[in-house]
N, C-alpha and C. Protein backbone atom coordinates (compact mmCIF):
# COMPACT_ATOMS: atom_id res chain seq x y z
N UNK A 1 3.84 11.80 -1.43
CA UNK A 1 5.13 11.43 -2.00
C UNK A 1 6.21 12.46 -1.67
N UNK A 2 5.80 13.61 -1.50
CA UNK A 2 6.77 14.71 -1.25
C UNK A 2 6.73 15.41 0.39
N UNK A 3 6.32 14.62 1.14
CA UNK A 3 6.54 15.01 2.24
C UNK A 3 6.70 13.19 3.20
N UNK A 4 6.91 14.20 4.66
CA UNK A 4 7.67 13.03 5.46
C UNK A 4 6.62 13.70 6.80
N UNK A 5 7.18 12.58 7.62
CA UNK A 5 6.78 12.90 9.22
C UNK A 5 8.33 13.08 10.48
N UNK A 6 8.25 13.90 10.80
CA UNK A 6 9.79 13.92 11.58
C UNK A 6 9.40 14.34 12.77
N UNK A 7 9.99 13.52 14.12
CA UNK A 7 10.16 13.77 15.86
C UNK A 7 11.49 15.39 16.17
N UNK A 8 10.73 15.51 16.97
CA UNK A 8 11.71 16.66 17.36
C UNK A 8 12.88 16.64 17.59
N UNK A 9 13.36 15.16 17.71
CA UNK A 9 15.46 15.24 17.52
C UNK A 9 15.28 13.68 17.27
N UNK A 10 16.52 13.37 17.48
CA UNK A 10 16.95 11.65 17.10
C UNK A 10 16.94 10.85 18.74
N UNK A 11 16.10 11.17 19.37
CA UNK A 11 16.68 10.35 20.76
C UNK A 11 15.85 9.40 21.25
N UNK A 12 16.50 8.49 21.76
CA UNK A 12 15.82 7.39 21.80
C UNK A 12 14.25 7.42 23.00
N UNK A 13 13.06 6.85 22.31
CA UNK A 13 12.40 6.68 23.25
C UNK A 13 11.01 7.54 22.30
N UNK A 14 11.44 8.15 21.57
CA UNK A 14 10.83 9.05 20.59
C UNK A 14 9.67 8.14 19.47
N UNK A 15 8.55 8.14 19.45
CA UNK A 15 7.75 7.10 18.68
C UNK A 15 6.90 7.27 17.83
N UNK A 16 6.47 6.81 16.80
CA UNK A 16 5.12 6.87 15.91
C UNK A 16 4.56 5.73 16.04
N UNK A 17 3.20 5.67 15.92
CA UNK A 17 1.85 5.18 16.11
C UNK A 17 0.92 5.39 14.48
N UNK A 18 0.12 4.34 14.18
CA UNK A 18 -1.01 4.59 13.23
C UNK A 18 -1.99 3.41 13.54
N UNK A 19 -2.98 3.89 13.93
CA UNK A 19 -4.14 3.61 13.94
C UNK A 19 -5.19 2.44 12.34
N UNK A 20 -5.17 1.08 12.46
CA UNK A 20 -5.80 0.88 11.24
C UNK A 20 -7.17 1.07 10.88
N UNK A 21 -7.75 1.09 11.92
CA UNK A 21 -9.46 1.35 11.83
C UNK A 21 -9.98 0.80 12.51
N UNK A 22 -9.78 -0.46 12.17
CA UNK A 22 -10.34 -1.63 12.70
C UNK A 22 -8.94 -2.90 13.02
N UNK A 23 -9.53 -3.83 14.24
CA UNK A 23 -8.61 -5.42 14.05
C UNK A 23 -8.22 -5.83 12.78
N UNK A 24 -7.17 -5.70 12.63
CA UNK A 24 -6.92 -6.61 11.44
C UNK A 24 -5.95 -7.35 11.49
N UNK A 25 -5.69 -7.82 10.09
CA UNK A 25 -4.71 -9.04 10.52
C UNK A 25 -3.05 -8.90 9.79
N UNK A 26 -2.44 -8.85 10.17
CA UNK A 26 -1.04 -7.75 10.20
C UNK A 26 0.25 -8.99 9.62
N UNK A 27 0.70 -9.08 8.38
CA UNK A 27 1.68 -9.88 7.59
C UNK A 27 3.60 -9.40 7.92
N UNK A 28 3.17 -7.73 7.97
CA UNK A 28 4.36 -7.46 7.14
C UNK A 28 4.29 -5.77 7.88
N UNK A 29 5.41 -5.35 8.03
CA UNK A 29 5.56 -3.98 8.47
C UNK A 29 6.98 -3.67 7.49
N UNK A 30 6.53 -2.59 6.54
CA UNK A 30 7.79 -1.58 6.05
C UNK A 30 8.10 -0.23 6.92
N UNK A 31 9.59 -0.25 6.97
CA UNK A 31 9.60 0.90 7.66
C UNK A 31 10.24 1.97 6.62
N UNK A 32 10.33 3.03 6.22
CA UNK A 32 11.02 4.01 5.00
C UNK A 32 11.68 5.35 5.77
N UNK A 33 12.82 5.30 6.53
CA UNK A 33 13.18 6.51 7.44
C UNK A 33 13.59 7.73 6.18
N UNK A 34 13.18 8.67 6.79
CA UNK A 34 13.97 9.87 6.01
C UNK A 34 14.94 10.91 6.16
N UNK A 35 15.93 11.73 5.40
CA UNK A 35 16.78 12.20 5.87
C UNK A 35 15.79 13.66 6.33
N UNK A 36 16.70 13.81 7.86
CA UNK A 36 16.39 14.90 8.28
C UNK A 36 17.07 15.81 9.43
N UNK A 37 17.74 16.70 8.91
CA UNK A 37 18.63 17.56 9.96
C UNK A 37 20.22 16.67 9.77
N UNK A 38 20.35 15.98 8.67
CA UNK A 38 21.26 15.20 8.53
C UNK A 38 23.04 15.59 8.39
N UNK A 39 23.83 15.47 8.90
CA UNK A 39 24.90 15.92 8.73
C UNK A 39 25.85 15.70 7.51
N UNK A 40 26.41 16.69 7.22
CA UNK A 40 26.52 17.00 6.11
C UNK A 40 28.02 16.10 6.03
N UNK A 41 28.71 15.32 6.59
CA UNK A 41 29.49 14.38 6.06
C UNK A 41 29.20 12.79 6.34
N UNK A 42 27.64 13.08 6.16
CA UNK A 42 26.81 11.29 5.66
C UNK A 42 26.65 11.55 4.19
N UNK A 43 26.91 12.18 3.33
CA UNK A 43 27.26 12.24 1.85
C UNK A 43 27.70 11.09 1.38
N UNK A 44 26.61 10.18 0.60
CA UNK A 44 27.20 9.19 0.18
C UNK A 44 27.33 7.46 1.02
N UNK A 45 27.99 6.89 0.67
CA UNK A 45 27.72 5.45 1.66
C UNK A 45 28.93 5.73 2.67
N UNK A 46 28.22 5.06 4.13
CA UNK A 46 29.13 5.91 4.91
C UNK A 46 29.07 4.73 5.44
N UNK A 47 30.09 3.88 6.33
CA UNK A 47 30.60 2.53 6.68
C UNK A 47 30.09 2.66 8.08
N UNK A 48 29.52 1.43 8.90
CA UNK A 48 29.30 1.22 10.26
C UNK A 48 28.31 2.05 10.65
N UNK A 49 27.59 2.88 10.15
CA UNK A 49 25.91 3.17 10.44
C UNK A 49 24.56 2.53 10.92
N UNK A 50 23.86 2.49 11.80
CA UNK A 50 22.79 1.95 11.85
C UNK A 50 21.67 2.40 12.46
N UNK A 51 20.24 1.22 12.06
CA UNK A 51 19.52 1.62 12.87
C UNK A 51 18.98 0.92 13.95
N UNK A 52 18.59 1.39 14.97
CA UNK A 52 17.79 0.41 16.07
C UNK A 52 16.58 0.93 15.99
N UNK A 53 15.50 -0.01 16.57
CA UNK A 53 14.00 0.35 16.96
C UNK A 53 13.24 -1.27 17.66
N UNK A 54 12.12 -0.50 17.86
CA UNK A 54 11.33 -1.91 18.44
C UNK A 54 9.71 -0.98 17.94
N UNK A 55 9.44 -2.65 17.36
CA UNK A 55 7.70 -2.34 17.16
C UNK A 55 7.33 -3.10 18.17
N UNK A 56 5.88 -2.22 17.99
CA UNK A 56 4.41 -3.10 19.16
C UNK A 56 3.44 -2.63 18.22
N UNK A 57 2.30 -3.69 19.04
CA UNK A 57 0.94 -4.04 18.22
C UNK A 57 -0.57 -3.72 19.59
N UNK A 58 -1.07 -3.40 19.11
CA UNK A 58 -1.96 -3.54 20.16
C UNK A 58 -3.82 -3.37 19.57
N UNK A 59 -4.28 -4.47 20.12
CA UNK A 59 -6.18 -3.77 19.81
C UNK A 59 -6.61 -2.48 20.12
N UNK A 60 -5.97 -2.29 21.55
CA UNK A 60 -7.01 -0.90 21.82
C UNK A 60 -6.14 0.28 22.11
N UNK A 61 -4.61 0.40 21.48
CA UNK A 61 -3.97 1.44 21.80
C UNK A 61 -3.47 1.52 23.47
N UNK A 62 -3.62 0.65 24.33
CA UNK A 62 -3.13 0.67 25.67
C UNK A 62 -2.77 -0.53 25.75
N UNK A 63 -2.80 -1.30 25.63
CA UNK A 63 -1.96 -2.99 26.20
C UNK A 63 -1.14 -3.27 24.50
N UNK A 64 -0.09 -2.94 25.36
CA UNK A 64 0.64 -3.17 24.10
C UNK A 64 2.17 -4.39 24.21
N UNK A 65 2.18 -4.90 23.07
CA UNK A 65 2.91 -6.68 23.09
C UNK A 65 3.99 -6.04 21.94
N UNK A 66 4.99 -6.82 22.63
CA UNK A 66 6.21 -6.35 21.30
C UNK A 66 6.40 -7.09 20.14
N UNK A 67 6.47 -6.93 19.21
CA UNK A 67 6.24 -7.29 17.47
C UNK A 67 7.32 -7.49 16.95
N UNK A 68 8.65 -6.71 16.84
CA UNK A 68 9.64 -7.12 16.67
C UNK A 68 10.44 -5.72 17.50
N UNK A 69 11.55 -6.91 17.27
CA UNK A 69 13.15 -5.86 18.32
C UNK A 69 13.93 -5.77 17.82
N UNK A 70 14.15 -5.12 17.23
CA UNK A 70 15.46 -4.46 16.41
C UNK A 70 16.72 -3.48 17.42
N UNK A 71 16.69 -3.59 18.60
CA UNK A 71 17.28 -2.81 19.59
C UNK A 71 18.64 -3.12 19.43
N UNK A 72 18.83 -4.35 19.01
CA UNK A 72 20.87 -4.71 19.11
C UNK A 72 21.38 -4.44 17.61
N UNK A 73 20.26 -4.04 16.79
CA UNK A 73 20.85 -4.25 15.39
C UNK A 73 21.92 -3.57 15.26
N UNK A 74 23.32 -3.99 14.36
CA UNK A 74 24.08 -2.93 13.98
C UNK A 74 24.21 -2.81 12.40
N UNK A 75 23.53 -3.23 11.01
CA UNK A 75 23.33 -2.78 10.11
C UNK A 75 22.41 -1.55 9.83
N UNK A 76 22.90 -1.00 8.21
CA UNK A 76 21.80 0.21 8.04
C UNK A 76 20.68 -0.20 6.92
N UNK A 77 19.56 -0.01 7.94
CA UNK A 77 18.18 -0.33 7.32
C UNK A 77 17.62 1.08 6.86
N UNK A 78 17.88 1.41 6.39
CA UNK A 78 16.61 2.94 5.87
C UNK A 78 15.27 2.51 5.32
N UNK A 79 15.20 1.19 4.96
CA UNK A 79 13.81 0.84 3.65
C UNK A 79 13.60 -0.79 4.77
N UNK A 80 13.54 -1.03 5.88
CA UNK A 80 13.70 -2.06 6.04
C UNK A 80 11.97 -2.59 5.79
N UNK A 81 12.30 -4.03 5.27
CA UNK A 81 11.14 -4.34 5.31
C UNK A 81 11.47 -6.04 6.18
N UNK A 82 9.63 -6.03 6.97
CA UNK A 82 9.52 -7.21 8.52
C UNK A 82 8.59 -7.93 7.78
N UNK A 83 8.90 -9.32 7.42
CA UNK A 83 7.80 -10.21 7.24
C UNK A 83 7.77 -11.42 8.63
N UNK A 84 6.62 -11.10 9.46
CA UNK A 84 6.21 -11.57 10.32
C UNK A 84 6.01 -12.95 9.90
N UNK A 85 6.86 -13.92 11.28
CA UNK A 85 6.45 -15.39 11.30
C UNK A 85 5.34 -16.06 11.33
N UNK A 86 4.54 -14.83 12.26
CA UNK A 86 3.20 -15.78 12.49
C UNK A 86 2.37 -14.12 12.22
N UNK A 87 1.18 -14.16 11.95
CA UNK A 87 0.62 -13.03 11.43
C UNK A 87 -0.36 -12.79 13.01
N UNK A 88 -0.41 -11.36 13.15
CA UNK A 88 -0.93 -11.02 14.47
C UNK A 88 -2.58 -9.91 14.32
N UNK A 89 -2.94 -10.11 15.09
CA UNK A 89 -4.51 -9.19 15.19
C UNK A 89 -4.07 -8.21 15.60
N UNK A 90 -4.44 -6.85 15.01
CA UNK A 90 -4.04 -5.41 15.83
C UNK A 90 -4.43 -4.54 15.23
N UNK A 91 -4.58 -3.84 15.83
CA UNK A 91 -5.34 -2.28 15.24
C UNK A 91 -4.80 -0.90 15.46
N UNK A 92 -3.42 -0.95 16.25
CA UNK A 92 -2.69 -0.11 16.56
C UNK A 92 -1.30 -0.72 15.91
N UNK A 93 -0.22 -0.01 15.84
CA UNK A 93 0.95 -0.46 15.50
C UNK A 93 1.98 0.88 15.52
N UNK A 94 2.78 0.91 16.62
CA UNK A 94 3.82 1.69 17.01
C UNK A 94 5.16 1.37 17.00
N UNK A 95 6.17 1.94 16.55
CA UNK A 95 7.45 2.19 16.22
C UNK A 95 8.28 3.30 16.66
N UNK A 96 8.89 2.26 17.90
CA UNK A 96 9.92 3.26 19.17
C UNK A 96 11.32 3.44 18.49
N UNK A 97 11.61 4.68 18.47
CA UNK A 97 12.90 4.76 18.15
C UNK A 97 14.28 4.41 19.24
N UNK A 98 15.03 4.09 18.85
CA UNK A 98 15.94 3.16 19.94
C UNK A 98 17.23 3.95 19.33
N UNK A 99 17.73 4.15 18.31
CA UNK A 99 18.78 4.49 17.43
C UNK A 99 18.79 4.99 16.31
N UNK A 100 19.36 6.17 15.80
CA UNK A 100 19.06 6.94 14.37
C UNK A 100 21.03 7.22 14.17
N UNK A 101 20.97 7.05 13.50
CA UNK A 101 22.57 6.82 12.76
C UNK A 101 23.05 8.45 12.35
N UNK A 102 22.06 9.21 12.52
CA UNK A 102 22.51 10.48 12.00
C UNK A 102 20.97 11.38 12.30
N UNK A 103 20.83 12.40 12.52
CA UNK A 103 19.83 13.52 12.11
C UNK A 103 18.93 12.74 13.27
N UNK A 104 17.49 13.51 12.63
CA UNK A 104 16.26 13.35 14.15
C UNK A 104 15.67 12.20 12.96
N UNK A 105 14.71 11.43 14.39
CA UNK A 105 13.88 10.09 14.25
C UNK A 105 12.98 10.73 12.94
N UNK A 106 12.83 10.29 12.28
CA UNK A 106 12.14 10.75 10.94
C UNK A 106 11.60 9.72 9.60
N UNK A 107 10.33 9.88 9.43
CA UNK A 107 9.59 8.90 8.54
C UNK A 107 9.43 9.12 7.05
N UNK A 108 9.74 9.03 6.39
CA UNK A 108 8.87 8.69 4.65
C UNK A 108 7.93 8.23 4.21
N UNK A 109 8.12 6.73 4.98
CA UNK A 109 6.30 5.79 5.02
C UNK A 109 6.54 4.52 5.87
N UNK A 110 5.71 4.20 6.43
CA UNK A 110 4.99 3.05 7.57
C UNK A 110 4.16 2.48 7.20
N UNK A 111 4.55 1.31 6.58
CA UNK A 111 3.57 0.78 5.98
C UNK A 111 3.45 -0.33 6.43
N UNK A 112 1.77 -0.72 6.60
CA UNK A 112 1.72 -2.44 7.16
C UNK A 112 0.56 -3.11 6.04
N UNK A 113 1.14 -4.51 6.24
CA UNK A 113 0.89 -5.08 5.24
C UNK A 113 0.19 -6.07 5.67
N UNK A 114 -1.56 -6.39 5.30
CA UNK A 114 -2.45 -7.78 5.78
C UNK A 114 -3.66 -7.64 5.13
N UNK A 115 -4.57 -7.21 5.88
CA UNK A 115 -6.43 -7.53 5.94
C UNK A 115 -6.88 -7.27 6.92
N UNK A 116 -8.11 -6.63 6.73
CA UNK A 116 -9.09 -6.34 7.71
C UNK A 116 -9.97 -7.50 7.69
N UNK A 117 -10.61 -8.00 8.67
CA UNK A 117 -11.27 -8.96 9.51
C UNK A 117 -12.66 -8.52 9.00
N UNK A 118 -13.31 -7.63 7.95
CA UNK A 118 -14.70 -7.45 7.68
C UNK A 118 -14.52 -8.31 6.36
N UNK A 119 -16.56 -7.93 5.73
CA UNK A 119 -16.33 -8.54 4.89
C UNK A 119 -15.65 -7.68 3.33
N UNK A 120 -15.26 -8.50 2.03
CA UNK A 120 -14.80 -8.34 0.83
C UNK A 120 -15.89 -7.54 0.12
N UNK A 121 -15.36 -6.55 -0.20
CA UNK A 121 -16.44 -5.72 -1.37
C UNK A 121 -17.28 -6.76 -2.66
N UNK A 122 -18.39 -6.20 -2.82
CA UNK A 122 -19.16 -7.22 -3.87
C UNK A 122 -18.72 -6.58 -5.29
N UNK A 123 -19.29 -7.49 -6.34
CA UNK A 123 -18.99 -7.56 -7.12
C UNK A 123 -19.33 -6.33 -8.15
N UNK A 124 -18.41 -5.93 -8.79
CA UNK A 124 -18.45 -4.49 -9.50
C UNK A 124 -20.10 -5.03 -10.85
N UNK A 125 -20.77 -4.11 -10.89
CA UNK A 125 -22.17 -4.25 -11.65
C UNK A 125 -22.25 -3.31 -13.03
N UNK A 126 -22.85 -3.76 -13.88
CA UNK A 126 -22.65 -2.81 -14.80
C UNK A 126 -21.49 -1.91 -15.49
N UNK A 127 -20.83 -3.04 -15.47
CA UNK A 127 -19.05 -3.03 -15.82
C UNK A 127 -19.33 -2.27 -17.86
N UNK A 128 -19.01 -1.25 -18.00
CA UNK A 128 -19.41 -0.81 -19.67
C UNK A 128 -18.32 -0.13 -20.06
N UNK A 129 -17.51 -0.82 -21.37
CA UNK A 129 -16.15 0.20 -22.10
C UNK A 129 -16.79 0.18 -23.52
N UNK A 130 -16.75 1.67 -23.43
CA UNK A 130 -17.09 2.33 -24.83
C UNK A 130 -16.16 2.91 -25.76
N UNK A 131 -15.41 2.59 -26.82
CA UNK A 131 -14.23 2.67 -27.66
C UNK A 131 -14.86 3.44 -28.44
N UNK A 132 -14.27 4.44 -28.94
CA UNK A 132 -14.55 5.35 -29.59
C UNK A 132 -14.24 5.01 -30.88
N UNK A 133 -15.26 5.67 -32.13
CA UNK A 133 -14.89 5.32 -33.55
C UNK A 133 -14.17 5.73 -33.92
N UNK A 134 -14.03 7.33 -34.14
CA UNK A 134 -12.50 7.95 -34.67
C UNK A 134 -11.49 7.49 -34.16
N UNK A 135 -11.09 7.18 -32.89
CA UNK A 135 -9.99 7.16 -32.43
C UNK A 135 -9.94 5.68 -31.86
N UNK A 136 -9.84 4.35 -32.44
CA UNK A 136 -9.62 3.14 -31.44
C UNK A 136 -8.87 2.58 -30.45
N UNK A 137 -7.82 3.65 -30.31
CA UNK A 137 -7.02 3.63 -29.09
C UNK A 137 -7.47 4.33 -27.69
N UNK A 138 -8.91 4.45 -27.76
CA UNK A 138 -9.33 5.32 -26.35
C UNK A 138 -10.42 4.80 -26.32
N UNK A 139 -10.81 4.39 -24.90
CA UNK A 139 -12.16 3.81 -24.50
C UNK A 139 -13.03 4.84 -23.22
N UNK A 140 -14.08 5.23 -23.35
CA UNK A 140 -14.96 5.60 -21.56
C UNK A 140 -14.94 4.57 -20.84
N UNK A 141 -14.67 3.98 -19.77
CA UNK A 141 -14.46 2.42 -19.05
C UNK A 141 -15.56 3.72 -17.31
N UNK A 142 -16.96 2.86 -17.67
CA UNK A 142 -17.63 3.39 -16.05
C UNK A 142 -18.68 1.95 -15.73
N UNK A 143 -18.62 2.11 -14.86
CA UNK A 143 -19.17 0.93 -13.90
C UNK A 143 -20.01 1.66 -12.38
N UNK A 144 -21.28 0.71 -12.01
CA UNK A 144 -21.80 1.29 -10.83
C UNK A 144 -20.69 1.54 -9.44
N UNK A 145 -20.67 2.08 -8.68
CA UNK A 145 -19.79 2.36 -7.24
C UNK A 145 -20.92 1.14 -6.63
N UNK A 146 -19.40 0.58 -6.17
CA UNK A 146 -19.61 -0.50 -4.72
C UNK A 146 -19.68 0.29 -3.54
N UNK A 147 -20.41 -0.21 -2.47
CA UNK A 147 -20.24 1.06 -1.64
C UNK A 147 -19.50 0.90 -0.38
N UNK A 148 -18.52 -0.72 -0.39
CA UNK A 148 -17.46 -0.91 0.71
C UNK A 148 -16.80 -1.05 -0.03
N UNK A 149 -16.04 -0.06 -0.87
CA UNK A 149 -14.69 -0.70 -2.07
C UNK A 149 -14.38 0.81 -1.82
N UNK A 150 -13.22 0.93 -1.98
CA UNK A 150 -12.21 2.48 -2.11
C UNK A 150 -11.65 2.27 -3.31
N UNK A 151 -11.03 0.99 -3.90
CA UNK A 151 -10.93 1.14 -5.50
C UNK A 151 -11.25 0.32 -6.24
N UNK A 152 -10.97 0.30 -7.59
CA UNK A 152 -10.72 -0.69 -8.56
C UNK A 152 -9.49 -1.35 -9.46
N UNK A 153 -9.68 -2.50 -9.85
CA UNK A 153 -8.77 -2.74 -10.51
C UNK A 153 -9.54 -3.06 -11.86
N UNK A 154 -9.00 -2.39 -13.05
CA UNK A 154 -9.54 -2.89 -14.18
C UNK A 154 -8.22 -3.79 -14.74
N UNK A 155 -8.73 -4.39 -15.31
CA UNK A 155 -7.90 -5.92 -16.06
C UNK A 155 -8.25 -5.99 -17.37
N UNK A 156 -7.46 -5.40 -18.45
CA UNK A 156 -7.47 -5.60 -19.78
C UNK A 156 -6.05 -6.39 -20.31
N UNK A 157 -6.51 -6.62 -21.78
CA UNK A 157 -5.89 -7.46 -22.65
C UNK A 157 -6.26 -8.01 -24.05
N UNK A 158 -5.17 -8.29 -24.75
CA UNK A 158 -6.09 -8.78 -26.26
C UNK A 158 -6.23 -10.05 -26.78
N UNK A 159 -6.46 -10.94 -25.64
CA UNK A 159 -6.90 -12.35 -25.39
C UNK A 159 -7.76 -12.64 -24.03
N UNK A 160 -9.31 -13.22 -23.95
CA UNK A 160 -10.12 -13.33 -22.61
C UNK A 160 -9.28 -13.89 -21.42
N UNK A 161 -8.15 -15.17 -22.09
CA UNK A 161 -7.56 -15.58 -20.95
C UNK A 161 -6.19 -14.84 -20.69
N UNK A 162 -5.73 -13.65 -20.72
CA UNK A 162 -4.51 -13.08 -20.90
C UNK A 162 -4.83 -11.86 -20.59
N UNK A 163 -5.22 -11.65 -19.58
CA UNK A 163 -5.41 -9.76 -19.10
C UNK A 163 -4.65 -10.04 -18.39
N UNK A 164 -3.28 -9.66 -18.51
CA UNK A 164 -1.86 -9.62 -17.61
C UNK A 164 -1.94 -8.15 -16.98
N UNK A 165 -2.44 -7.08 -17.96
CA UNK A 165 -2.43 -5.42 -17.45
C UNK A 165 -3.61 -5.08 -16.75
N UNK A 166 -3.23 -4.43 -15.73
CA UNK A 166 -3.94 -3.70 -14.81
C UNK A 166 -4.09 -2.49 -14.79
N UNK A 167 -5.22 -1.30 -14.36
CA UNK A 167 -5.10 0.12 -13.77
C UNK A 167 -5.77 -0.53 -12.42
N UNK A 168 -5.51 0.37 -11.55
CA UNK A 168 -6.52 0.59 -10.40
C UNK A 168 -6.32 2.10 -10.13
N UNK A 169 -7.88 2.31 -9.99
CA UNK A 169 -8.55 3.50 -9.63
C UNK A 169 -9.23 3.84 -8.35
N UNK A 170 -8.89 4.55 -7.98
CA UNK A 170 -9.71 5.43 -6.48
C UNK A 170 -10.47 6.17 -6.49
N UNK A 171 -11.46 5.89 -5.94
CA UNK A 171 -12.19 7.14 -5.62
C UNK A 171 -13.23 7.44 -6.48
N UNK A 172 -13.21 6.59 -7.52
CA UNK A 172 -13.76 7.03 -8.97
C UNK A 172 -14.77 5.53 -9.25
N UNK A 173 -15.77 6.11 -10.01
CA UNK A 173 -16.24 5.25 -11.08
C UNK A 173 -16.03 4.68 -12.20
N UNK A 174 -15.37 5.47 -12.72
CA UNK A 174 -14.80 5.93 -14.22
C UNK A 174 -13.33 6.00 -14.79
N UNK A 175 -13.51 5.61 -15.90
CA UNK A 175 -12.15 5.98 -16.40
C UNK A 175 -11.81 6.08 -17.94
N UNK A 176 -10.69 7.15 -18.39
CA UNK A 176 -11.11 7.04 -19.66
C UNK A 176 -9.13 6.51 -20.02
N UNK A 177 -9.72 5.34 -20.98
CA UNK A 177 -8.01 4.89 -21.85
C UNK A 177 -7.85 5.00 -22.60
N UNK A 178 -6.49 5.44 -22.95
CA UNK A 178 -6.05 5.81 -23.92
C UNK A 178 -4.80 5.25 -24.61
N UNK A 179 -4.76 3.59 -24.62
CA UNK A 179 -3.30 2.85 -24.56
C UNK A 179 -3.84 2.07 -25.39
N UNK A 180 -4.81 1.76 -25.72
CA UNK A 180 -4.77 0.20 -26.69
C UNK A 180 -4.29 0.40 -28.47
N UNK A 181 -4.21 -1.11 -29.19
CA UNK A 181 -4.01 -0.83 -30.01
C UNK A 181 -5.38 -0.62 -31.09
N UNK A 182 -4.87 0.26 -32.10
CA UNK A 182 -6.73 0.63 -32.31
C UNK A 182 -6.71 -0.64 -33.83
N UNK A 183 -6.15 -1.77 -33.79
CA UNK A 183 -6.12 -2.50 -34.66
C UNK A 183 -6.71 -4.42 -34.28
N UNK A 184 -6.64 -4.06 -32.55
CA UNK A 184 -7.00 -5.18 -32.22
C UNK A 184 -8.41 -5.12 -31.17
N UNK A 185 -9.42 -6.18 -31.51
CA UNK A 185 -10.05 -6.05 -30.21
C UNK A 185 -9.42 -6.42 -28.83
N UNK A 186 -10.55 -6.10 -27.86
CA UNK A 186 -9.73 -6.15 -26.41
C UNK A 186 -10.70 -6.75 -25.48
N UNK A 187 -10.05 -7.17 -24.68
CA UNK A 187 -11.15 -7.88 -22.97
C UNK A 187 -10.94 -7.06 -21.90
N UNK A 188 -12.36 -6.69 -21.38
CA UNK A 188 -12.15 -6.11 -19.76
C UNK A 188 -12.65 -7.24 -18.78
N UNK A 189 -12.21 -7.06 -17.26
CA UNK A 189 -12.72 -6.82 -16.83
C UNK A 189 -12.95 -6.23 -15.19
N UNK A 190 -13.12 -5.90 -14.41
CA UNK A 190 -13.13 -5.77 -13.36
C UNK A 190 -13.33 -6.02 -11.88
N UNK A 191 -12.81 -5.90 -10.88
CA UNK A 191 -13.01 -6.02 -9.52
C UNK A 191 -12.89 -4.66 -8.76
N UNK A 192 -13.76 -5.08 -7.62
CA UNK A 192 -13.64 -4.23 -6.51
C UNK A 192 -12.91 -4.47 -5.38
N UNK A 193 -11.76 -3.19 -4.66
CA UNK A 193 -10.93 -3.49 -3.61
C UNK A 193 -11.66 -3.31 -2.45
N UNK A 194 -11.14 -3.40 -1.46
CA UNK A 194 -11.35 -2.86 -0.06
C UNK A 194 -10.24 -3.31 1.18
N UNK A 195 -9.87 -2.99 2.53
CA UNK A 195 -9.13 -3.45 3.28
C UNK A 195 -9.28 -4.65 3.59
N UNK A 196 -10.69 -5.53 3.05
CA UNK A 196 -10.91 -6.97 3.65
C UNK A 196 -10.12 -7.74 2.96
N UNK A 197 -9.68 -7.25 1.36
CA UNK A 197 -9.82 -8.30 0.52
C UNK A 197 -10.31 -7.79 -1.01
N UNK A 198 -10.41 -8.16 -2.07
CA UNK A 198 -11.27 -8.16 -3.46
C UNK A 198 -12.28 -9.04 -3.82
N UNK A 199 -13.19 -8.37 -5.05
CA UNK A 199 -13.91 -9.09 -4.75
C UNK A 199 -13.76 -9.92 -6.02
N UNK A 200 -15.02 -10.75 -6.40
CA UNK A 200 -14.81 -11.71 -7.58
C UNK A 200 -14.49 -10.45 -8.84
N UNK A 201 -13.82 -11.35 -9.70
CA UNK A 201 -13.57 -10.41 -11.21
C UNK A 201 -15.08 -10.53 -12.01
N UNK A 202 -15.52 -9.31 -12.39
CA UNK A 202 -16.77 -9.37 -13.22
C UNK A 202 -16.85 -10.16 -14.74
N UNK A 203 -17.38 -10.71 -15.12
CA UNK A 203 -17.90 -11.17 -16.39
C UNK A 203 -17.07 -10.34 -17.33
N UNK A 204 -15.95 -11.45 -17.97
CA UNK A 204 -15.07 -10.61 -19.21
C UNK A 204 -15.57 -10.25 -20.54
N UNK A 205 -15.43 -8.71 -20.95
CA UNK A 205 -16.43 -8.69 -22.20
C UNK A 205 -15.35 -8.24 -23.26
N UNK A 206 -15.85 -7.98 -24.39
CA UNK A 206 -15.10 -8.14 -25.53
C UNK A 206 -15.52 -6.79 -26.46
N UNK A 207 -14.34 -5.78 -26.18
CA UNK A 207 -14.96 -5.01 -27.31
C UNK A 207 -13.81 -4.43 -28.72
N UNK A 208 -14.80 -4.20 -29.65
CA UNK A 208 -14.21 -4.84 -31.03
C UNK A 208 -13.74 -3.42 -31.59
């Protein structure tokens, strides 16, 4: 959150690249530029600014197809976000700088937006929230690790059909809450994430 990625000046031809892992299947590209080396009378909204660029996509990092062209644009995009017409397979995805309105070519976040082409993490097992007596506003919430999932989403609420609230967790098994009301019972329950997809929501349980 507190750092960026920045090219050695603003000139065109200058590029970033990220690697997804694997083929996947590609919706949506955000781009988030950041200020950098910026001149000090862009203070504020400054009229007739812009940016240019062109993305590409590619499977293997060498044959690369253009994704979108932003090269004639003359508005200012800093946060632009690309929802692709038709959704594309790729596993590479690069962003040429063409035009920077001020300061050097410089990133915040690159973000692409789809699915990976494997399969969906299984189903979270041994899903258990333990509410504490003294205190009914805090639960232990641990469940077994999936072992193609990077997170979770837990899904509570104080109706089975009405878990509108979410956490999701990384990295973790576990979790301990501390938000409910200690006057009502509550419903969990959970899923597992991964880049494919989620998986089914586990069996909603009820604790009092």
């Amino acid at each position: 959150m507190k750092t960026y990625w920045s090219a050695k000046t603003g000139d065109k031809g200058e590029w970033f690249q990220t690697d997804l892992g694997n083929i996947s299947t590609v919706n949506a590209v955000q781009i988030n530029y950041a200020d950098q080396d910026v001149a000090d009378d862009r203070l504020g909204k400054v009229a007739g600014q812009y940016h240019q660029y062109k993305l590409y996509y590619s499977p293997d990092g060498k044959k690369w197809s253009l994704l979108v062209d932003k090269s004639t644009n003359k508005t200012d995009i800093p946060h632009e976000y690309v929802q692709l017409d038709k959704p594309v397979q790729a596993r590479y995805i690069k962003l040429e700088n063409i035009h920077m309105p001020t300061g050097k070519f410089a990133l915040s976040g690159f973000r692409v937006f789809g699915n990976g082409n494997g399969a969906k993490p299984a189903t979270v097992k041994d899903f258990v929230v333990l509410r504490t007596e003294k205190d009914k506003r805090s639960a232990f919430i641990k469940w077994n690790p999936v072992d193609n999932a990077f997170a979770y989403n837990i899904f509570y609420g104080t109706h089975p059909d009405k878990l509108y609230t979410s956490i999701m967790v990384h990295s973790n098994n576990e979790y301990w809450m501390k938000a409910m009301d200690s006057q009502k019972p509550y419903y969990y329950c959970i899923q597992s994430v991964n880049e494919n997809g989620v998986s089914e929501r586990s069996k909603v349980i009820k604790v009092d």
